[in-house]
C-alpha atoms as a PDB file:
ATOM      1  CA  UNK A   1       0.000   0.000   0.000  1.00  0.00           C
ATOM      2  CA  UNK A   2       2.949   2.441   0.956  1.00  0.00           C
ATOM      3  CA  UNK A   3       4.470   1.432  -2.395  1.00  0.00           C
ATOM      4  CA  UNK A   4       1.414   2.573  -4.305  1.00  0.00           C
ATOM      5  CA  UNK A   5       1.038   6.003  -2.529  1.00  0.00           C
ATOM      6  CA  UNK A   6       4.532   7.007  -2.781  1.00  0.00           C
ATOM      7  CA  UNK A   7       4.015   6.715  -7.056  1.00  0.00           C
ATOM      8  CA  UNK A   8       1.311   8.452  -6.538  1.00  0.00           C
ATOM      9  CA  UNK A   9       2.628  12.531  -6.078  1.00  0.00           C
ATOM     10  CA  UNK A  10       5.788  11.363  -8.593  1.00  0.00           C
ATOM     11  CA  UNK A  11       6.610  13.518 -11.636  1.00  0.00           C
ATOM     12  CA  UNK A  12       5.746  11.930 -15.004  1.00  0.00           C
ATOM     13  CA  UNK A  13       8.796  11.598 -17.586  1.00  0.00           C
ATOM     14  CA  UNK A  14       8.299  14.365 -20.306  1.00  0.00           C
ATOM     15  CA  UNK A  15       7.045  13.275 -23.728  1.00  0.00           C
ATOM     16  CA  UNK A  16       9.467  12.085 -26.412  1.00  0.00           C
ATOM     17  CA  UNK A  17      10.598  15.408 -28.731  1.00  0.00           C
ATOM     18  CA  UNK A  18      10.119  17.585 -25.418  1.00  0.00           C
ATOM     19  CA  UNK A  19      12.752  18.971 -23.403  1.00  0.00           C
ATOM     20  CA  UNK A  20      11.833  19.026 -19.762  1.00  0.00           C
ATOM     21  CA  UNK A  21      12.495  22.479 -18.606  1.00  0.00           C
ATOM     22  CA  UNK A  22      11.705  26.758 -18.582  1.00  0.00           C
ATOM     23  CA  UNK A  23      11.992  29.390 -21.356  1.00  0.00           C
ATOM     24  CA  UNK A  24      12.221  31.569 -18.267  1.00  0.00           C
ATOM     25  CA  UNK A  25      13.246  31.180 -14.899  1.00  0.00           C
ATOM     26  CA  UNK A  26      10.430  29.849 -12.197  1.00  0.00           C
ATOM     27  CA  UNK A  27       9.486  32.499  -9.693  1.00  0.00           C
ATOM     28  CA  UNK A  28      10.158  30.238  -6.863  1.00  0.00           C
ATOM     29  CA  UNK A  29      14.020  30.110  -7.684  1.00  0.00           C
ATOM     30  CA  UNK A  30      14.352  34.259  -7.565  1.00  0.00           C
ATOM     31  CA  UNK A  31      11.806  34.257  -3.973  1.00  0.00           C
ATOM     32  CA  UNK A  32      11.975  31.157  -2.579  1.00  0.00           C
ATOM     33  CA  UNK A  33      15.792  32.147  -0.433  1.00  0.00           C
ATOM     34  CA  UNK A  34      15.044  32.503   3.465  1.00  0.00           C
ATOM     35  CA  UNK A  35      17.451  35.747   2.933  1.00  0.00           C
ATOM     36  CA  UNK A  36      16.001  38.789   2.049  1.00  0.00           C
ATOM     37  CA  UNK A  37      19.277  39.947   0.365  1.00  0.00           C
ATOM     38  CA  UNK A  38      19.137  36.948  -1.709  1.00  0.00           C
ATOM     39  CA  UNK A  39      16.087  37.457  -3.069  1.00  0.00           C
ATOM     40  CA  UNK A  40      16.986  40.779  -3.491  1.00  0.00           C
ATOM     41  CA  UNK A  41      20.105  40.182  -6.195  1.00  0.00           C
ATOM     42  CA  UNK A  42      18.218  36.950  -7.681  1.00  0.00           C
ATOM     43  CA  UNK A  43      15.920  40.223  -8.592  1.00  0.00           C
ATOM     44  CA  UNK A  44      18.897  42.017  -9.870  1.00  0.00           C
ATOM     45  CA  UNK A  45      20.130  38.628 -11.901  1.00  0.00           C
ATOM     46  CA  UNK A  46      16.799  38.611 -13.376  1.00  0.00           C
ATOM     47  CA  UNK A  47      16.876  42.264 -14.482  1.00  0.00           C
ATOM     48  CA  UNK A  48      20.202  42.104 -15.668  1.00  0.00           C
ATOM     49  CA  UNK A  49      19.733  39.000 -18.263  1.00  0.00           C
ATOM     50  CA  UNK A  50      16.223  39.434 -18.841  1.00  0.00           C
ATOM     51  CA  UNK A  51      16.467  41.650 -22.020  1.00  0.00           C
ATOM     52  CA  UNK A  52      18.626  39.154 -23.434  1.00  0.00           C
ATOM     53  CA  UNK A  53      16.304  36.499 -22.125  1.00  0.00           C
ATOM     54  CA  UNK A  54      13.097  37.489 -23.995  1.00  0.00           C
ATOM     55  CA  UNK A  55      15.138  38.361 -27.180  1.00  0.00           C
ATOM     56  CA  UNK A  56      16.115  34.158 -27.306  1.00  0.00           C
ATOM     57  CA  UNK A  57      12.389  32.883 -25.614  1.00  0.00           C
ATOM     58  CA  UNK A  58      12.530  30.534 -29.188  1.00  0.00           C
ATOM     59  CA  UNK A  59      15.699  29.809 -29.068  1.00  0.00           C
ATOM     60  CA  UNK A  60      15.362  25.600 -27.856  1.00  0.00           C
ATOM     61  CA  UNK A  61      18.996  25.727 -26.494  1.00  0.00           C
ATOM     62  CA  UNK A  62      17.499  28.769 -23.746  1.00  0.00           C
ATOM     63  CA  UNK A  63      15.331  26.098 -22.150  1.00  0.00           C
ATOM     64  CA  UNK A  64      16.926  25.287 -18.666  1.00  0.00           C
ATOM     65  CA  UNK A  65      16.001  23.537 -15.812  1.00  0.00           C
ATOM     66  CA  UNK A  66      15.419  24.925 -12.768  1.00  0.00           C
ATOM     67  CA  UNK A  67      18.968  24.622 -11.257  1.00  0.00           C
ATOM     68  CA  UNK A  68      20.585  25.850 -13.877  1.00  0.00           C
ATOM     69  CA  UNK A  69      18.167  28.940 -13.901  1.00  0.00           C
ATOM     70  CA  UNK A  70      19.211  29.889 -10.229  1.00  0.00           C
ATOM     71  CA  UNK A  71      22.747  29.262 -11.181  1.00  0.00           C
ATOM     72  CA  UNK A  72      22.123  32.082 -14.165  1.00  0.00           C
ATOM     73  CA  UNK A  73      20.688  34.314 -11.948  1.00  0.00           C
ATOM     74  CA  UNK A  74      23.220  34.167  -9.057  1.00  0.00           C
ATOM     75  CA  UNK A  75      26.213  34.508 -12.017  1.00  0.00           C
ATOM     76  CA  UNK A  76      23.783  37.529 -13.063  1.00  0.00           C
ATOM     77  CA  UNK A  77      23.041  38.703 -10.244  1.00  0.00           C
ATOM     78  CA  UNK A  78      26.720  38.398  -7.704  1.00  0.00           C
ATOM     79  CA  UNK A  79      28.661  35.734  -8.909  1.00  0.00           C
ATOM     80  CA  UNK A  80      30.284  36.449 -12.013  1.00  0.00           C
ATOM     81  CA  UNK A  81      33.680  37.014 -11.363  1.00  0.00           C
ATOM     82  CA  UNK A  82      33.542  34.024  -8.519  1.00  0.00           C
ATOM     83  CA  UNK A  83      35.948  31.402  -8.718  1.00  0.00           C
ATOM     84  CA  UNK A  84      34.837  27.672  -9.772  1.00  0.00           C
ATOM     85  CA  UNK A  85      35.010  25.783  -6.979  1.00  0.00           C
ATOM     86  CA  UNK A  86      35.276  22.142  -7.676  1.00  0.00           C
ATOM     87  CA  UNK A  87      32.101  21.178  -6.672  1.00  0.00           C
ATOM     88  CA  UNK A  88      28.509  20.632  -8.656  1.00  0.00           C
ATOM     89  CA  UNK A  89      27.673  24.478  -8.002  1.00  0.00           C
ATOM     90  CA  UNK A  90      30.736  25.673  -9.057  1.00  0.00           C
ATOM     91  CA  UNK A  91      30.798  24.026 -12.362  1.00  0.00           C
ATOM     92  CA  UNK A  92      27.044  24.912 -12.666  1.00  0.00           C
ATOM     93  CA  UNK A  93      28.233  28.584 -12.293  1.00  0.00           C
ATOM     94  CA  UNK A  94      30.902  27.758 -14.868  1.00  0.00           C
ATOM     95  CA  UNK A  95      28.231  26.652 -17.594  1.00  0.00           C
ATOM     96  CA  UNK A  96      26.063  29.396 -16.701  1.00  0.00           C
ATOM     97  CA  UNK A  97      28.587  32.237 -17.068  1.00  0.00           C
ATOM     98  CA  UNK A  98      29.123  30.737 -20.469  1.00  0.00           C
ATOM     99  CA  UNK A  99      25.897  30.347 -21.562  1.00  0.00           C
ATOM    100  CA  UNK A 100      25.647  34.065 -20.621  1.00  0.00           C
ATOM    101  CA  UNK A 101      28.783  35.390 -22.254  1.00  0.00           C
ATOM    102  CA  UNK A 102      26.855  33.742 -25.572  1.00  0.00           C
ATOM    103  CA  UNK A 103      23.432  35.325 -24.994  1.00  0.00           C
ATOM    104  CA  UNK A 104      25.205  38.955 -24.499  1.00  0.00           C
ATOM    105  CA  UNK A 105      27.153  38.185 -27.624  1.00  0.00           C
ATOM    106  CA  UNK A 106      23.587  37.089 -29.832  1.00  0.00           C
ATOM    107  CA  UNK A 107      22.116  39.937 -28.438  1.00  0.00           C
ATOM    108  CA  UNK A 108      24.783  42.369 -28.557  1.00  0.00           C
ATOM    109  CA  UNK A 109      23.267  44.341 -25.709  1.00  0.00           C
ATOM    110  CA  UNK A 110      26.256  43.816 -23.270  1.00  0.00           C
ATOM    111  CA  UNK A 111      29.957  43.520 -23.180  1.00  0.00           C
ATOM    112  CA  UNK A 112      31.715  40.088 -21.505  1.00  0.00           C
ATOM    113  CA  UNK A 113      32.526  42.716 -18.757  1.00  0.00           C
ATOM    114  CA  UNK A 114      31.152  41.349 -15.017  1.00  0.00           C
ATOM    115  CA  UNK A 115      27.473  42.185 -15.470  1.00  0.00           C
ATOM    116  CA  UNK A 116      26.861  41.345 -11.734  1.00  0.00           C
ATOM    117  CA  UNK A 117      27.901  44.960 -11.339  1.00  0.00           C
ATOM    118  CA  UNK A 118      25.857  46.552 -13.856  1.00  0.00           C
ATOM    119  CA  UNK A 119      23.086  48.994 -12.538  1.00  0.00           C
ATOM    120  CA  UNK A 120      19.788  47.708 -12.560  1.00  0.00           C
ATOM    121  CA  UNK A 121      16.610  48.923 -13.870  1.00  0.00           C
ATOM    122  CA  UNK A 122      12.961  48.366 -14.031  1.00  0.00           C
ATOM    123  CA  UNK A 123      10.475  50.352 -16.433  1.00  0.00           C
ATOM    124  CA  UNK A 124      13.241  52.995 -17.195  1.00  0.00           C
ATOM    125  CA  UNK A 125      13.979  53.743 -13.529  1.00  0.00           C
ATOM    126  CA  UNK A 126      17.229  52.812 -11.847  1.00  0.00           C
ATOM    127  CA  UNK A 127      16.933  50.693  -8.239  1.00  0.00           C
ATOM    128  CA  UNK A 128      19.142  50.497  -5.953  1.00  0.00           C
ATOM    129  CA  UNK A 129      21.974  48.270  -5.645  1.00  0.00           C
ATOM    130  CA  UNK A 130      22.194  48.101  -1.752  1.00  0.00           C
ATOM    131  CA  UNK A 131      18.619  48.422  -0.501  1.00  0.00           C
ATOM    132  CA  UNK A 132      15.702  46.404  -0.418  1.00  0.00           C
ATOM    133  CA  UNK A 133      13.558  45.868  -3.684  1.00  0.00           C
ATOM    134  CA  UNK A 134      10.390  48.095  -3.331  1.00  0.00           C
ATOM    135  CA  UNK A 135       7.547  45.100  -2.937  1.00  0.00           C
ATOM    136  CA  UNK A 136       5.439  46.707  -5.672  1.00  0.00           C
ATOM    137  CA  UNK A 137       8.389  46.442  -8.030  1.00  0.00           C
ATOM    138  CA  UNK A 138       9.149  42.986  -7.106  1.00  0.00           C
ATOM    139  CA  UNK A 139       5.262  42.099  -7.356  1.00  0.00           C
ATOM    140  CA  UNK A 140       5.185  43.467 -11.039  1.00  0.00           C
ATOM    141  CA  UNK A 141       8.465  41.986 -11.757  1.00  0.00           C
ATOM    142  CA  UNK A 142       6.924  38.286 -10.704  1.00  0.00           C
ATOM    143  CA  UNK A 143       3.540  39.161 -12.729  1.00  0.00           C
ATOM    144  CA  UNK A 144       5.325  39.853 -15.605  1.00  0.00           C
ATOM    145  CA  UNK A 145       7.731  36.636 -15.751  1.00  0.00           C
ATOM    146  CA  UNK A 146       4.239  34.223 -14.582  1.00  0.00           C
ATOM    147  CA  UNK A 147       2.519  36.243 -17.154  1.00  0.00           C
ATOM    148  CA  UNK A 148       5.154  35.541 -20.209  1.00  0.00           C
ATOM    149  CA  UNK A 149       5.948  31.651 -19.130  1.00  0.00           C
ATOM    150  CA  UNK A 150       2.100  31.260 -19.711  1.00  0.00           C
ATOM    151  CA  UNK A 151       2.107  33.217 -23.108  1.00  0.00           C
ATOM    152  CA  UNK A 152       4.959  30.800 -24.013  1.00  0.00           C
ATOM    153  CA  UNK A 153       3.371  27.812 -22.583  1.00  0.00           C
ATOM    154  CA  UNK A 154       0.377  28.401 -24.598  1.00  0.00           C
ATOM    155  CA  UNK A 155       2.270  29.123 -28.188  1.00  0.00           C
ATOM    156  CA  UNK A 156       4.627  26.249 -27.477  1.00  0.00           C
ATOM    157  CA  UNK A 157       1.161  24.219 -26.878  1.00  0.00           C
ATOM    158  CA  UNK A 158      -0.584  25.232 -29.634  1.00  0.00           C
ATOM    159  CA  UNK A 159       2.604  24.644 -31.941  1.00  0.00           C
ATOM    160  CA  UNK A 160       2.445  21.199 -30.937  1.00  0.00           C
ATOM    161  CA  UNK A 161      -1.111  20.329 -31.245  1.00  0.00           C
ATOM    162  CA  UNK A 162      -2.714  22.663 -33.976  1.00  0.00           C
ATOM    163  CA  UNK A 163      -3.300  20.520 -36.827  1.00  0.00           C
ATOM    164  CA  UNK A 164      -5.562  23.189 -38.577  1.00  0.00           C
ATOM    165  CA  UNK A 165      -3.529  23.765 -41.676  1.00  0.00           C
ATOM    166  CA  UNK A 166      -3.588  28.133 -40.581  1.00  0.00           C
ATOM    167  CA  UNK A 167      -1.205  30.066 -42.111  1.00  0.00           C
ATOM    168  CA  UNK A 168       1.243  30.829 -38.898  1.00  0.00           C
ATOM    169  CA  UNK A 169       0.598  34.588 -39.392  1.00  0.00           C
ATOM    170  CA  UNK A 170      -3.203  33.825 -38.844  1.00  0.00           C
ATOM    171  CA  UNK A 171      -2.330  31.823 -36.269  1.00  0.00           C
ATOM    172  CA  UNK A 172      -0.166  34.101 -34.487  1.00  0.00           C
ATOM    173  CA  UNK A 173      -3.218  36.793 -34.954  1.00  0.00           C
ATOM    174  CA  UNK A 174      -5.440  34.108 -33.460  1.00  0.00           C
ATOM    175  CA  UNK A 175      -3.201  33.719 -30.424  1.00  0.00           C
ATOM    176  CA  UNK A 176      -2.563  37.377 -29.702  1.00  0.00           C
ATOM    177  CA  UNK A 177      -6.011  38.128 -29.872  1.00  0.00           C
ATOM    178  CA  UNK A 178      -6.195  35.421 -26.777  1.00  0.00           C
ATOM    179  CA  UNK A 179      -4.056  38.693 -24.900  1.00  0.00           C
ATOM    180  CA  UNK A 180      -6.040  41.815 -26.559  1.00  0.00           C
ATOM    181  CA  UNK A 181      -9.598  39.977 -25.732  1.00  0.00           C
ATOM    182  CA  UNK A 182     -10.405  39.849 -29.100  1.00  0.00           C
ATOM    183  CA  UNK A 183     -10.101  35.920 -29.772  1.00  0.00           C
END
């Protein structure tokens, strides 16, 4: 009986042709730290990559688990110019700084300089590095990323199962009118 109930809550394995994983990273990874500071430059991680993020949200290699999204964000956000330490993290850091110094390359919209110490912004206005994230910031912040995985979540769905012959600009019409609440 305890056999049975244990399968019960498990995980199933991800369909053939699908990669398990995020186009962005899960809000729980950026708020989920018992430290407020934490949280705080997981924020800043976030708002440093995150142009270069939604530039590559079709790009199938930009599809990471969740470790290796809180591993992105803590290279974005303090841990750039960290050493590797020999240990799963540290090459996890390793990979991620990589992966990084490619996105700012396809995007073009940063140097390979240590963007951990870049300034951070949020609609156009400049937070600061040392203080607490203003809640209604971070609350918009956390709408926005729930609000664009489910956009993606619904054109990666719809990709997979429309089998309605629609030209893909009509479909893409279709889909945004889903947003504009005009479907």
């Amino acid at each position: 009986a305890l056999r049975i109930l244990s399968e019960h809550n498990q995980a199933l394995r991800p369909l053939s042709g699908i990669k398990p994983g995020f186009w962005l990273p899960p809000v729980r990874n950026i708020v989920s730290p018992v430290k407020a500071e934490t949280v705080r430059l997981l924020f800043h991680g976030w708002l440093r990559i995150r142009e270069m993020v939604l530039t590559q949200l079709s790009n199938p290699s930009l599809c990471l688990i969740s470790k290796q999204w809180r591993g992105l964000l803590e290279v974005a956000g303090w841990r750039y110019s960290h050493a590797d330490v020999a240990t799963m993290t540290g090459q996890r850091h390793s990979e991620m700084r990589q992966l990084l110094r490619r996105l700012a390359n396809i995007s073009d919209s940063h140097d390979n300089n240590d963007i951990s110490v870049l300034p951070v912004f949020w609609n156009g206005t400049a937070l600061a590095l040392d203080a607490d994230l203003p809640i209604r910031v971070g609350q918009e912040i956390i709408w926005e990323l729930q609000e664009l995985g489910f956009r993606n979540d619904l054109v990666a769905l719809d990709k997979r199962l429309d089998d309605s012959k629609m030209d893909a600009a009509q479909r893409r019409s279709l889909l945004n009118g889903c947003w504009e609440g005009t479907a």
